[in-house]
Protein backbone atom coordinates (compact mmCIF):
# COMPACT_ATOMS: atom_id res chain seq x y z
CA UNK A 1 94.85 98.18 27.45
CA UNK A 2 93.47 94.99 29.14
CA UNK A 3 96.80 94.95 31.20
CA UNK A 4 96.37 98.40 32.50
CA UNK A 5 93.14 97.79 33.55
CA UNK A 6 93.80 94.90 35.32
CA UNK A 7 96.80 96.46 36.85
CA UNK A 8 95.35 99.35 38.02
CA UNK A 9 92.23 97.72 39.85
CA UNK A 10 94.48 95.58 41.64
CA UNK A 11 96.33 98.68 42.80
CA UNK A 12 92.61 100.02 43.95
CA UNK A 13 92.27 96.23 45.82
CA UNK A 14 95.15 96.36 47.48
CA UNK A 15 94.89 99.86 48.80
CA UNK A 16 91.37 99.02 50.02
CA UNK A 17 92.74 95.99 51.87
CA UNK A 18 95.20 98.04 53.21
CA UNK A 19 93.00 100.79 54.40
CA UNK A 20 90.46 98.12 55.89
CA UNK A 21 93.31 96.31 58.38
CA UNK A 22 95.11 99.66 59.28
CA UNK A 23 91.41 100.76 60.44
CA UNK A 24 91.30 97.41 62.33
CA UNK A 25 94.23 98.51 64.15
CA UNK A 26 92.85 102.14 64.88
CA UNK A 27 89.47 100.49 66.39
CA UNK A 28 91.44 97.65 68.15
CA UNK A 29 93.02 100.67 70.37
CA UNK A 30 89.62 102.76 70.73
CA UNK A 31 87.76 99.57 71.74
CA UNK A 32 90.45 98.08 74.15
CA UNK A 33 90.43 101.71 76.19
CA UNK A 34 86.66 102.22 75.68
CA UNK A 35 85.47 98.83 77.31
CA UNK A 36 87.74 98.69 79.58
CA UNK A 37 87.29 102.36 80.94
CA UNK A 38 83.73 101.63 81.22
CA UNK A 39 83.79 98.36 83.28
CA UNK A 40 86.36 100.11 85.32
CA UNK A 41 83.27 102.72 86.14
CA UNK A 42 81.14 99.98 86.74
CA UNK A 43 82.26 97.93 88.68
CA UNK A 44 82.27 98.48 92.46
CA UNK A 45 85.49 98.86 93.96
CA UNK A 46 87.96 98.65 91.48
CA UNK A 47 90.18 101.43 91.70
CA UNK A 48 92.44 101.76 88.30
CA UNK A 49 95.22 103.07 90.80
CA UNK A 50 95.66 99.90 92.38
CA UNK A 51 94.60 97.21 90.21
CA UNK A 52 95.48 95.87 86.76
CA UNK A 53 93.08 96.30 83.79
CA UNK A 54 93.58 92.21 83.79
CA UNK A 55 92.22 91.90 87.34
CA UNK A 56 88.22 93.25 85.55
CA UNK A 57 88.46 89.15 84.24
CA UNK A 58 87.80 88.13 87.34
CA UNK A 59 84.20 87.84 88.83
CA UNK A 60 80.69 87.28 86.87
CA UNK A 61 81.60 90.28 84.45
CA UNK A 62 84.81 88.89 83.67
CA UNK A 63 83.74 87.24 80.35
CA UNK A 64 83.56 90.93 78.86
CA UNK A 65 86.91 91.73 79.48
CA UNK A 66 88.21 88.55 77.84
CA UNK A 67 85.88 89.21 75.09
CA UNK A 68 87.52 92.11 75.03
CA UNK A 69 91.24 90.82 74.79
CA UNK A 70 90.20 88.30 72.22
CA UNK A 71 88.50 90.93 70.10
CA UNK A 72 91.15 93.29 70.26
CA UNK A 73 93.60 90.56 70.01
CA UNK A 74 92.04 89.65 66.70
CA UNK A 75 91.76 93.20 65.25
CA UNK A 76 95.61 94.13 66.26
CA UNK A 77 96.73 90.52 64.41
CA UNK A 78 94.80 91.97 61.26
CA UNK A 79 96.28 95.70 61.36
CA UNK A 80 99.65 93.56 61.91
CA UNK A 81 98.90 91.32 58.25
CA UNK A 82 99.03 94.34 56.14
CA UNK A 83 102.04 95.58 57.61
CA UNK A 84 103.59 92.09 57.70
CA UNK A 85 103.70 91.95 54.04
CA UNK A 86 106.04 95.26 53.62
């Protein structure tokens, strides 16, 4: 009985774990398009047209969009754990 207990909450850990770093991975996308759409908006003279969403690291803003990489960077890496394991 002790076995099947212990089996079946490491089932319920594991699927938790999974279902926490595939939601990293759902947020990395929403928050990589969601800052960077706004600080297109924002800043003056950037057209998305003719400039690269790299180019918004340049200037005094540019720490948020390197924020943003690493941050996104980091959340993508942790979606890509859980399905490194498979």
């Amino acid at each position: 009985m002790a076995a099947s207990t212990s089996a079946r909450s490491e089932v319920t850990s594991d699927s938790r774990r999974t279902t926490r770093l595939i939601t990293c991975g759902a947020l990395a996308g929403v928050l990589f398009i969601g800052v960077s759409f706004a600080q297109t908006f924002a800043r003056p003279g950037f057209e998305l047209r003719q400039h690269a969403l790299s180019a918004l690291t340049l200037g005094g803003l540019g720490w948020l969009q390197v924020f943003n990489f690493v941050v996104t960077g980091l959340l993508a890496g942790a979606c890509a754990l859980d399905f490194g394991g498979r």
